[in-house]
Protein backbone atom coordinates (compact mmCIF):
# COMPACT_ATOMS: atom_id res chain seq x y z
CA UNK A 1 0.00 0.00 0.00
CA UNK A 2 3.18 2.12 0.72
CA UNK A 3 2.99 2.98 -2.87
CA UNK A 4 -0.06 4.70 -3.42
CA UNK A 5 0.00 6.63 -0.19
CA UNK A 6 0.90 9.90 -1.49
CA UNK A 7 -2.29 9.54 -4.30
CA UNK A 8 -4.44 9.44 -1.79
CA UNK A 9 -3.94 12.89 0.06
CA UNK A 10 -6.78 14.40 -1.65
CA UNK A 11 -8.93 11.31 -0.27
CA UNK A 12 -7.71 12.21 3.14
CA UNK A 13 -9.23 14.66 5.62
CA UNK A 14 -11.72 15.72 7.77
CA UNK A 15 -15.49 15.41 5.54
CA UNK A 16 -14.28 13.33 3.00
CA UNK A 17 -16.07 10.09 0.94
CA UNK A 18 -14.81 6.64 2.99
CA UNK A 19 -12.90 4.47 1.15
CA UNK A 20 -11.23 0.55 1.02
CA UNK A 21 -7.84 -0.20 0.73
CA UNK A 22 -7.53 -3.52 -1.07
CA UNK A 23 -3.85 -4.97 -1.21
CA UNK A 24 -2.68 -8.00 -2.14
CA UNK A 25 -1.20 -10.06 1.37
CA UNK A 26 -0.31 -13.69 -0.74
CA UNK A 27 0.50 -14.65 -4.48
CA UNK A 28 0.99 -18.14 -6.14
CA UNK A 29 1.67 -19.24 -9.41
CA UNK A 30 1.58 -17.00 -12.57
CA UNK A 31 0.40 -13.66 -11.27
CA UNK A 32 0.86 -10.08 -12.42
CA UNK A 33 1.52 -8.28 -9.52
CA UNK A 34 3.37 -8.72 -5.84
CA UNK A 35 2.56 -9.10 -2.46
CA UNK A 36 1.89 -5.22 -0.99
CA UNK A 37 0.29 -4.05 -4.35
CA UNK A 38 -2.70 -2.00 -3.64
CA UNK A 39 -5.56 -0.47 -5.15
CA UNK A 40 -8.03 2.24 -3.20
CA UNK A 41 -12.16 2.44 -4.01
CA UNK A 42 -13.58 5.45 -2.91
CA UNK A 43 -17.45 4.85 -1.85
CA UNK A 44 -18.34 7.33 -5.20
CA UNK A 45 -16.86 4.24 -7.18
CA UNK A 46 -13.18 6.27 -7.46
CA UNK A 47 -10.01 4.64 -8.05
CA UNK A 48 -6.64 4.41 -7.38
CA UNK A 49 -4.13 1.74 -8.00
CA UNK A 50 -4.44 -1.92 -9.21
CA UNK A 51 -4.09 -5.41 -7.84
CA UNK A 52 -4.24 -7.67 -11.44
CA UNK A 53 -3.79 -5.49 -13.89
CA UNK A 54 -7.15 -5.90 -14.96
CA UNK A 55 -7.94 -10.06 -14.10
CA UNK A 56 -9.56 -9.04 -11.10
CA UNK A 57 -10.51 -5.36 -10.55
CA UNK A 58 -14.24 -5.56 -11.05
CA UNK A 59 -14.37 -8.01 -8.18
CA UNK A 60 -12.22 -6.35 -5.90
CA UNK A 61 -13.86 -2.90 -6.78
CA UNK A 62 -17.19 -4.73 -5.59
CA UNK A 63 -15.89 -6.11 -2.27
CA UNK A 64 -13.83 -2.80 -1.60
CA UNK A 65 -17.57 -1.37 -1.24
CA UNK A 66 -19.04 -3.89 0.50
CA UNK A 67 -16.15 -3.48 2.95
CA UNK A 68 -17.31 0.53 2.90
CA UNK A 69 -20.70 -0.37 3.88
CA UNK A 70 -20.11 -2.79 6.49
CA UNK A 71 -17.18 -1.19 7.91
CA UNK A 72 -15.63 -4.39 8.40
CA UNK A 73 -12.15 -5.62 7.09
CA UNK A 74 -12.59 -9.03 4.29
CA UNK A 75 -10.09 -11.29 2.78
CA UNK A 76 -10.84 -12.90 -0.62
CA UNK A 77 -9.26 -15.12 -2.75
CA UNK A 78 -9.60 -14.74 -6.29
CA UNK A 79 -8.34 -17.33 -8.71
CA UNK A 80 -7.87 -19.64 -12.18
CA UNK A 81 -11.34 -21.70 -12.84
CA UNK A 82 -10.61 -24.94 -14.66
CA UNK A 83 -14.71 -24.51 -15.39
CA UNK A 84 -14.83 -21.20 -16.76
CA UNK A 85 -11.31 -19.38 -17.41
CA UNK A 86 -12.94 -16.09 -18.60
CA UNK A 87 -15.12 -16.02 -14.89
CA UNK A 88 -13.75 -13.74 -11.99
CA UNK A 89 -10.61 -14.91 -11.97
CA UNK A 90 -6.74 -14.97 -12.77
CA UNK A 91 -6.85 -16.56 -16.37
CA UNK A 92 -3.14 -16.54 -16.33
CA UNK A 93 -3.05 -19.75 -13.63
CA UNK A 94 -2.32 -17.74 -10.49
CA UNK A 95 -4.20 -17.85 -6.93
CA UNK A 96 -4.06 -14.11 -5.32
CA UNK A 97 -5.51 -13.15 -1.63
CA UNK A 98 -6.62 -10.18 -1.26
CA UNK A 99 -7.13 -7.67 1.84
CA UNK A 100 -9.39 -5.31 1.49
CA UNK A 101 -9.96 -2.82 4.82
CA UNK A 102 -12.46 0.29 5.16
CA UNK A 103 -11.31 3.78 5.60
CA UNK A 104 -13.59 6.10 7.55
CA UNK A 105 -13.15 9.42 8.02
CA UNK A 106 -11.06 10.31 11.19
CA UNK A 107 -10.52 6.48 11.98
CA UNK A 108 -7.14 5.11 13.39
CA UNK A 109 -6.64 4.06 9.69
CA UNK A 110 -7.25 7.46 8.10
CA UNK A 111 -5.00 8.64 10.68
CA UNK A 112 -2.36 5.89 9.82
CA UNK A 113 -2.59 6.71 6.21
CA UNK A 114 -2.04 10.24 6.81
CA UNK A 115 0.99 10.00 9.15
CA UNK A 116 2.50 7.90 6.02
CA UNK A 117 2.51 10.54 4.05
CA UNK A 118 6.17 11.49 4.21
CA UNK A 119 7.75 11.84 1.18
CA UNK A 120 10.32 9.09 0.39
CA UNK A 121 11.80 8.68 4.02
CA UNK A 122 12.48 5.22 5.41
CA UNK A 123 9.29 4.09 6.94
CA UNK A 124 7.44 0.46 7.69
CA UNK A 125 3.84 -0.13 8.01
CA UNK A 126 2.38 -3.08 10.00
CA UNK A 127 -1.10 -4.43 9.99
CA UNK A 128 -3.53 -6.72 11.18
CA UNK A 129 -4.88 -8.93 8.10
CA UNK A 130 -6.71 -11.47 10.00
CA UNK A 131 -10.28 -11.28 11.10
CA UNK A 132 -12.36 -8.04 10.85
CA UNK A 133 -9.40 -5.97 12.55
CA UNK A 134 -8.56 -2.30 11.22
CA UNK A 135 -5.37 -2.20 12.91
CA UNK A 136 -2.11 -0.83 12.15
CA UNK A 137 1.60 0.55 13.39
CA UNK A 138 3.89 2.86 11.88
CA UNK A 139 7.40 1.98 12.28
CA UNK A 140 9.83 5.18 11.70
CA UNK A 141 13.40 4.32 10.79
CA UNK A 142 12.39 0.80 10.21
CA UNK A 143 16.42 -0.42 9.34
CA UNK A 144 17.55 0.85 12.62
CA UNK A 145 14.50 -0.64 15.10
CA UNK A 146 15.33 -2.32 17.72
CA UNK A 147 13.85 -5.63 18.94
CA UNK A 148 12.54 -3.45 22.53
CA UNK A 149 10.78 -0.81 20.00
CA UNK A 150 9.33 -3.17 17.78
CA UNK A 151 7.67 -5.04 20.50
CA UNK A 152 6.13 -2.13 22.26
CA UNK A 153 4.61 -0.78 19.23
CA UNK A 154 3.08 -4.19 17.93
CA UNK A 155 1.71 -4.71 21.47
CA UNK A 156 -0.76 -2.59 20.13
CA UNK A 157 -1.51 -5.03 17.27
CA UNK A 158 -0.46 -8.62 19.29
CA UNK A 159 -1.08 -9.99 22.50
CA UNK A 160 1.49 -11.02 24.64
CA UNK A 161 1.73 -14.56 24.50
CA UNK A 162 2.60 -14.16 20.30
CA UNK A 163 4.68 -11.13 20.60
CA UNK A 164 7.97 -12.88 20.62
CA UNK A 165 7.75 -14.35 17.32
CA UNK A 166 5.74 -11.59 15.83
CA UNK A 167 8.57 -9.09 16.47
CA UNK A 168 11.34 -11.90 15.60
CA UNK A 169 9.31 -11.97 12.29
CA UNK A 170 8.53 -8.48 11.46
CA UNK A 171 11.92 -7.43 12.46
CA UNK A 172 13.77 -9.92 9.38
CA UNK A 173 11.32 -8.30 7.09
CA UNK A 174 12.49 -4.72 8.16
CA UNK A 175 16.17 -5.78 7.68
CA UNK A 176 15.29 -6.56 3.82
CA UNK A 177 13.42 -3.86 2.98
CA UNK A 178 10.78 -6.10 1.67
CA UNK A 179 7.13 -6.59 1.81
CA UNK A 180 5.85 -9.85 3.42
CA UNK A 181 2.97 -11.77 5.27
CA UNK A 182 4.22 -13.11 8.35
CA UNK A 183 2.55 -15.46 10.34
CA UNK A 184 3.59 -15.61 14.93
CA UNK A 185 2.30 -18.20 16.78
CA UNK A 186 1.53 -18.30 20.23
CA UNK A 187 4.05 -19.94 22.37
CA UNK A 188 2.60 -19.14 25.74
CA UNK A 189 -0.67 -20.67 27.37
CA UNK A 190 -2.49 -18.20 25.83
CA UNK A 191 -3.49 -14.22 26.50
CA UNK A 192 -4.24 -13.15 29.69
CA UNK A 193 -8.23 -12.63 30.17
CA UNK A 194 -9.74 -9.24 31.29
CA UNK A 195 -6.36 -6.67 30.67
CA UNK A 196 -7.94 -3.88 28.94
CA UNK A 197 -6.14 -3.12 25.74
CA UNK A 198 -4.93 -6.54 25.28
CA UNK A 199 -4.70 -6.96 21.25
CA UNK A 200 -5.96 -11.01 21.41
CA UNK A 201 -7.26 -11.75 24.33
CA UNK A 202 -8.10 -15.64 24.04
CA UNK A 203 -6.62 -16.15 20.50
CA UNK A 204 -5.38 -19.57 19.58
CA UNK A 205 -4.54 -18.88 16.09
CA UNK A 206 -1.86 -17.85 14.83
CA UNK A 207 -1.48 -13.99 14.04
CA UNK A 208 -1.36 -12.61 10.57
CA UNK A 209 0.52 -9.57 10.17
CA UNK A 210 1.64 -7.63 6.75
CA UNK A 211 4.73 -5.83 6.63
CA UNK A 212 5.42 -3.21 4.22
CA UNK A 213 8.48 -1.16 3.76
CA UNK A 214 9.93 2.03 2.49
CA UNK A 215 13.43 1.78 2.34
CA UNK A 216 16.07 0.58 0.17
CA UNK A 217 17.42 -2.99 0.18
CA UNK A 218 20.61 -3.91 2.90
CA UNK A 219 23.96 -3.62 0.96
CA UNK A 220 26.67 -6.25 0.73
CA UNK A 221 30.27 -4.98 0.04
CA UNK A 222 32.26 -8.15 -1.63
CA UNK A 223 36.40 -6.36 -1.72
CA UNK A 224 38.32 -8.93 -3.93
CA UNK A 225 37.94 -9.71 -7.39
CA UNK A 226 38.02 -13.68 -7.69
CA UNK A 227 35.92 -16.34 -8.21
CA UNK A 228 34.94 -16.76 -4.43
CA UNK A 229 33.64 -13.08 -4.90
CA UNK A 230 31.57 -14.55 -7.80
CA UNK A 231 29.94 -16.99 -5.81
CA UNK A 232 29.08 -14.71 -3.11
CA UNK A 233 27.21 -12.23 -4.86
CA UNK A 234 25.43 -14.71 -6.14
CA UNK A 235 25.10 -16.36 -3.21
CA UNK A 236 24.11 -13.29 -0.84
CA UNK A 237 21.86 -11.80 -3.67
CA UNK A 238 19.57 -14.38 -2.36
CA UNK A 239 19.15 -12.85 1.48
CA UNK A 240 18.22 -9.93 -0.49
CA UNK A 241 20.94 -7.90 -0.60
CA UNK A 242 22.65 -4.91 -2.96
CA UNK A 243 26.20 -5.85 -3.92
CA UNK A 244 29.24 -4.38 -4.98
CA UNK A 245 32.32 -5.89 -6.12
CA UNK A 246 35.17 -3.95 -4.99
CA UNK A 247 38.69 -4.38 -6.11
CA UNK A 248 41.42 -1.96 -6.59
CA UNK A 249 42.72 -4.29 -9.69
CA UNK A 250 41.23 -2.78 -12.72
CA UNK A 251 42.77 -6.09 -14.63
CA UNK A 252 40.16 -8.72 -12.07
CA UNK A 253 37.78 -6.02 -11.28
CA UNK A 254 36.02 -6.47 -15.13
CA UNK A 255 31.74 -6.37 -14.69
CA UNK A 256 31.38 -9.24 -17.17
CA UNK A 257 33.78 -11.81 -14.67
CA UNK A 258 30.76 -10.97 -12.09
CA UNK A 259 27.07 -10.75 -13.40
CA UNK A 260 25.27 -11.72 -10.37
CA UNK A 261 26.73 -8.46 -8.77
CA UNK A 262 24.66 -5.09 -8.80
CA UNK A 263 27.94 -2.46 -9.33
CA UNK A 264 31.50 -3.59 -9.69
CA UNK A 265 33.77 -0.63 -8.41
CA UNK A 266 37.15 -0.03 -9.03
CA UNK A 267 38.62 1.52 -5.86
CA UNK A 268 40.55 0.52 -2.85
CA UNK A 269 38.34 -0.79 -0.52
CA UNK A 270 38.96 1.08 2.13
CA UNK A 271 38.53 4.30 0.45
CA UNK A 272 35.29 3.04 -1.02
CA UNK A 273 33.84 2.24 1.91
CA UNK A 274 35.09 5.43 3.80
CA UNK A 275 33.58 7.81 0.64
CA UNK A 276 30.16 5.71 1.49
CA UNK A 277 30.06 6.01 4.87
CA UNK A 278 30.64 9.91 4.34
CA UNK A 279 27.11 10.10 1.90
CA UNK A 280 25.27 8.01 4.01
CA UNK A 281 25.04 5.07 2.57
CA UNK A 282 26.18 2.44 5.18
CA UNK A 283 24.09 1.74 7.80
CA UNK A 284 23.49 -1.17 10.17
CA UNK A 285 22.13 -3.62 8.03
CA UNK A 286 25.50 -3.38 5.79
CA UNK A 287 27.59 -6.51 5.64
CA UNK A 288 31.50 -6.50 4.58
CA UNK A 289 33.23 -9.51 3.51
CA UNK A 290 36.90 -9.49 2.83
CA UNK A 291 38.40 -11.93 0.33
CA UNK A 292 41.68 -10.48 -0.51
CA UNK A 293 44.10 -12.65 1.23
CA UNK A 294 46.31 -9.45 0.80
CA UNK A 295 47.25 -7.38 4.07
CA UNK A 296 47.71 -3.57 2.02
CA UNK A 297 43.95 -4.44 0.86
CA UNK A 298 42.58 -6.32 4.27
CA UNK A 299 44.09 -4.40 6.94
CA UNK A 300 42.96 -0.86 5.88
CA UNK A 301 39.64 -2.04 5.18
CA UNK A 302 39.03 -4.13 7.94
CA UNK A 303 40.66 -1.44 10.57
CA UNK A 304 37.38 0.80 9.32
CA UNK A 305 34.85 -1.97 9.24
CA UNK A 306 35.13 -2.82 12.62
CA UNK A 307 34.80 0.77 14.03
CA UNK A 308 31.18 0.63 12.51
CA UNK A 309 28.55 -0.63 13.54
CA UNK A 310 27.67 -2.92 10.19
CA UNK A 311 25.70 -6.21 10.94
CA UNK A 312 28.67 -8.78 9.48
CA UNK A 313 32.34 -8.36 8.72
CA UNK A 314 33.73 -11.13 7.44
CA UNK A 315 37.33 -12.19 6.45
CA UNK A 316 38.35 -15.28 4.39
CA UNK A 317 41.98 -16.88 4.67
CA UNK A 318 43.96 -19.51 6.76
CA UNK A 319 43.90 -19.68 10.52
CA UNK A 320 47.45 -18.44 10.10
CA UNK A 321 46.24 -15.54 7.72
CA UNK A 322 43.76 -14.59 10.20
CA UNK A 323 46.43 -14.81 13.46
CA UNK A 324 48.40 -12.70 11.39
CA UNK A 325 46.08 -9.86 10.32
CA UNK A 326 44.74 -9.89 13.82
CA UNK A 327 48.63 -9.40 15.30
CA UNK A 328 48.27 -6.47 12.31
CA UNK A 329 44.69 -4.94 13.15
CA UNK A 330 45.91 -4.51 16.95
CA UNK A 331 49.09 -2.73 15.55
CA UNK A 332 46.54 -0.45 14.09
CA UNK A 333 44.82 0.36 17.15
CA UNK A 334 41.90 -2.11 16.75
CA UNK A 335 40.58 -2.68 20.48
CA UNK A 336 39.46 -6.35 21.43
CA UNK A 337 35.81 -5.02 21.33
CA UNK A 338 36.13 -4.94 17.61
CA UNK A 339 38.19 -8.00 16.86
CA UNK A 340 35.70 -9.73 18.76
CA UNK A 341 33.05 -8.74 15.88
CA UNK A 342 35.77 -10.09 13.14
CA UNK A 343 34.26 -13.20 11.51
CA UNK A 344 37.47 -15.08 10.97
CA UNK A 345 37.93 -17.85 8.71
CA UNK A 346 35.17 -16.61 7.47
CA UNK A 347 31.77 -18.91 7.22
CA UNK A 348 30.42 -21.26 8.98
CA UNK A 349 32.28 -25.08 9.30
CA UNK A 350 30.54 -26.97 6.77
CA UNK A 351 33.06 -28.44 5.02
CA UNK A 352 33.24 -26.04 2.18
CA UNK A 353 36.26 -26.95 -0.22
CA UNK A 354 34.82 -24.79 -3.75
CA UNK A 355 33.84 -20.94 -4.05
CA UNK A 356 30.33 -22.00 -4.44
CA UNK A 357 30.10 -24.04 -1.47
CA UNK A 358 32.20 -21.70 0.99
CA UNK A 359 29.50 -18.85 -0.61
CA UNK A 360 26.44 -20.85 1.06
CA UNK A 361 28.82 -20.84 4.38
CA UNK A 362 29.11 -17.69 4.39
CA UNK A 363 25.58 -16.84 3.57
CA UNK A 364 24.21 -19.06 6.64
CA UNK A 365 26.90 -17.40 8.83
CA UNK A 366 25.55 -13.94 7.81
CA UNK A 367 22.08 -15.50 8.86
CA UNK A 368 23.33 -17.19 11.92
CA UNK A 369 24.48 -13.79 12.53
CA UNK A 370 21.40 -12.15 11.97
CA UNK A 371 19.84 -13.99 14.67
CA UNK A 372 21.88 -14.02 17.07
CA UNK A 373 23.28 -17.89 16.20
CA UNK A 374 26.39 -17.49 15.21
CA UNK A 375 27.99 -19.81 18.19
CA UNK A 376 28.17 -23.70 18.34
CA UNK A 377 24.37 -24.39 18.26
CA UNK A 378 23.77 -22.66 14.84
CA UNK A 379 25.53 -26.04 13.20
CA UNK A 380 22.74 -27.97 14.91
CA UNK A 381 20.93 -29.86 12.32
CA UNK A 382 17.09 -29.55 12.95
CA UNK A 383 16.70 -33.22 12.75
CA UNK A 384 18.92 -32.90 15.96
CA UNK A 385 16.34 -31.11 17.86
CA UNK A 386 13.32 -30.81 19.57
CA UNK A 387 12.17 -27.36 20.08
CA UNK A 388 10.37 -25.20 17.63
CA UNK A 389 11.19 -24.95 14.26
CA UNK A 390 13.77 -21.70 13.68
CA UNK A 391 12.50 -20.67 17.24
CA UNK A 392 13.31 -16.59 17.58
CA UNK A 393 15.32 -15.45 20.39
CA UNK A 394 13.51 -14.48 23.21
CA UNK A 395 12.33 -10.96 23.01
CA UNK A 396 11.47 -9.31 26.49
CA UNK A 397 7.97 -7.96 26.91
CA UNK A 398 7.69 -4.18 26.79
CA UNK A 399 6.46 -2.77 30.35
CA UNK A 400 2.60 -2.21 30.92
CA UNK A 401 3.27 1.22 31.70
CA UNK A 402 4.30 1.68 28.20
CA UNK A 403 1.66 -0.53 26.31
C-alpha cells in the first residue's frame, strides 16, 4: 500500500467520501503483480491503483464497497477456474488473496494513512490482516529498530503470548526492505483474560501480520575480485541484498567476470567504503566480507569496518592468515571489542572446499548472525532437535506502563 500513499492525500481529511484499501497479502503461481500491491475504491466508485492489472478489478472494486458499507475488514481469494477461465478470476493460472480494509473518516486508519505521508523517508507499516481488525503501526526508521521498540509498538496489534515471534518476524522483514505476510504463533498458554487493551485476548490462532516497507534494500560490500567473490554475490543476492564488487585491480575487477553483482567498483576498498560512509550510505544492516588474502587491501579495510557498527564483517583466509592480520589490526589500534566482531575464517564449518560451497557458508553465517546464532548451536541440524522450528530469540515484553 506504501505505494499509493501519497495519491491518496486528496482522499484524506476531515469530511471526505470513505474508502477501502484492497492490497494483495499472498500470491501463487503465474500472477501479475506482488505481495503489498494495492488499489483504493472510494465509496463514489473512485479509483486508485491496481491489484491484477485488470484479471480481477471488477471483483475487488465490488468487495472494496461492501467493505465501505459494512465497515468491516474481508479477505478474498480470487483465482484460475478450470470450469470457466474467462469467470472472476486470474486466467493466467495464479491464486491471489486479497485484503481489502475500510477507511472512515477520522478512523485510526485514516489517521495511519495520513501520518504515512512522508515523502520518500524510510518508513514500515504493520497491519492486522486477519479477522475483521482495522489495525495498524507505523514503524519510523524501520532499518535501525530495535527488537525493545518493535515489541512495544506491535503490542498494540499482538497480544502477549505471540509477541515474541511476531517481532522476531517483522523485524527480518524490516532488515530486507521487503514486503511480506508473516505469520507468529503463540508460544505461551495463551493471552491473559480481562487486561484492557490486550490486542488477542483468548486467540489460539496464529497472528497474521503484513509488513510493508519504504526503504532501500541492505547492501553487501564483496572487496576482492576472484571467483569466491563470484559466488558470493550470487550467493548473498539471495538474502536480499545490494552488492558491490570492490577491487582496486582494474585487470580482475572487469563487470562481465561478475554478473550476479549489482555495481562492480574499481577503488581501494577502504577508500570506497570510507567515501560511502561519508554520503550516508552504510548503515546497520551493511555486511563486509573481505576476500583479498592481501594485508595492504585487508588491513585498511578491515581497521574501518570494525569501528562501525555494520551487521557482518567477514574475512576469508587460513587460521594463520587470520592470526596474522589480527597481530596487524591490533598494531593499528583495533581494540578487542572490535576484533571480537571479526568473523574469521570466514563462514560457517561446513566443510566447504569450492567458491560455491564456501558462498552458502558464508551466507548461513551472515544469517546465523542475523539472529543471534552465530555460536556452536547454529551447526545444529534440525533433525537434531526438539524445540520449535527456527525458534526466535527471546524478546522481552515491553512494560505495561508503556503498552
Amino acid at each position: 500500500m506504501l505505494h499509493i500513499v501519497d495519491s491518496l492525500a486528496p482522499w484524506l481529511g476531515p469530511g471526505q467520501v470513505p474508502f477501502a484499501v484492497a492490497t494483495v497479502v499472498a500470491a501463487s503461481g503465474s500472477v501479475p503483480r506482488p505481495v503489498g500491491t494495492a488499489m483504493a475504491v472510494r465509496a463514489d466508485g473512485a479509483v486508485i491503483g491496481t491489484v491484477s492489472g485488470g484479471c480481477v478489478e471488477a471483483a475487488v472494486h465490488a468487495v472494496a464497497l461492501d467493505a465501505i458499507a459494512t465497515g468491516e475488514c474481508h479477505r478474498e481469494t480470487f483465482g484460475y477456474s478450470d470450469d470457466d477461465a474467462f469467470a472472476v478470476g486470474l486466467s493466467c493460472g495464479g491464486t491471489l488473496d486479497v485484503h481489502v480494509q475500510p477507511v472512515l473518516p477520522d478512523d485510526d486508519a485514516a489517521r495511519v494513512l495520513a501520518s504515512l505521508r512522508s515523502g520518500n523517508g524510510p518508513v514500515a507499516l504493520v497491519r492486522r490482516i486477519d479477522g475483521a481488525r482495522r489495525t495498524a503501526v507505523v514503524l519510523e526508521d524501520p532499518a535501525t529498530t530495535d527488537a525493545p521498540s518493535v515489541a512495544r509498538l506491535l503490542a498494540d496489534l499482538v497480544g502477549p503470548d505471540a509477541l515474541d515471534t511476531a517481532t522476531t518476524q517483522v523485524r527480518a522483514v524490516l532488515r530486507t526492505g521487503g514486503t511480506a505476510t508473516v505469520h507468529a504463533a503463540h508460544r505461551g498458554p495463551g493471552a491473559r483474560h480481562g487486561v484492557p487493551g490486550d490486542a488477542c485476548d483468548d486467540e489460539t490462532e496464529p497472528v497474521t501480520l503484513l509488513v510493508e516497507t519504504r526503504l532501500p534494500p541492505p547492501r553487501f560490500l564483496v572487496c576482492g575480485a576472484n571467483d569466491f567473490a563470484a559466488a558470493l554475490v550470487r550467493a548473498v543476492g539471495l538474502l536480499g541484498f545490494r552488492t558491490t564488487l570492490v577491487d582496486a585491480r582494474e585487470v580482475f575487477a572487469d563487470p562481465r567476470r561478475f554478473p550476479g553483482a549489482d555495481e562492480v567498483v574499481v577503488e581501494w576498498p577502504d577508500r570506497y567504503l570510507a567515501a560511502e560512509v561519508d554520503a550516508g550510505r552504510v548503515d546497520e544492516r551493511t555486511a563486509v566480507a573481505v576476500l583479498t588474502h592481501d594485508a595492504k587491501f585487508d588491513v585498511p579495510l578491515l581497521r574501518l569496518a570494525l569501528g562501525l557498527p555494520l551487521a557482518y564483517v567477514g574475512a576469508m583466509g587460513s587460521r594463520r592468515s587470520h592470526e596474522q592480520r589480527v597481530h596487524a589490526l591490533r598494531a593499528e589500534g583495533v581494540g578487542e571489542a572490535g576484533l571480537a566482531r571479526l568473523r574469521s575464517p570466514v563462514g560457517l564449518d561446513l566443510g566447504a572446499v569450492t567458491p560455491e560451497e564456501v558462498a552458502v557458508a558464508v551466507a548461513a553465517e551472515v544469517v546465523a548472525t542475523r539472529h543471534g546464532r552465530a555460536g556452536a548451536a547454529a551447526l545444529r541440524p534440525l533433525s537434531r532437535t526438539d524445540g520449535p522450528l527456527h525458534a526466535p530469540p527471546t524478546v522481552p515484553h515491553p512494560p505495561e506502563e508503556a503498552r
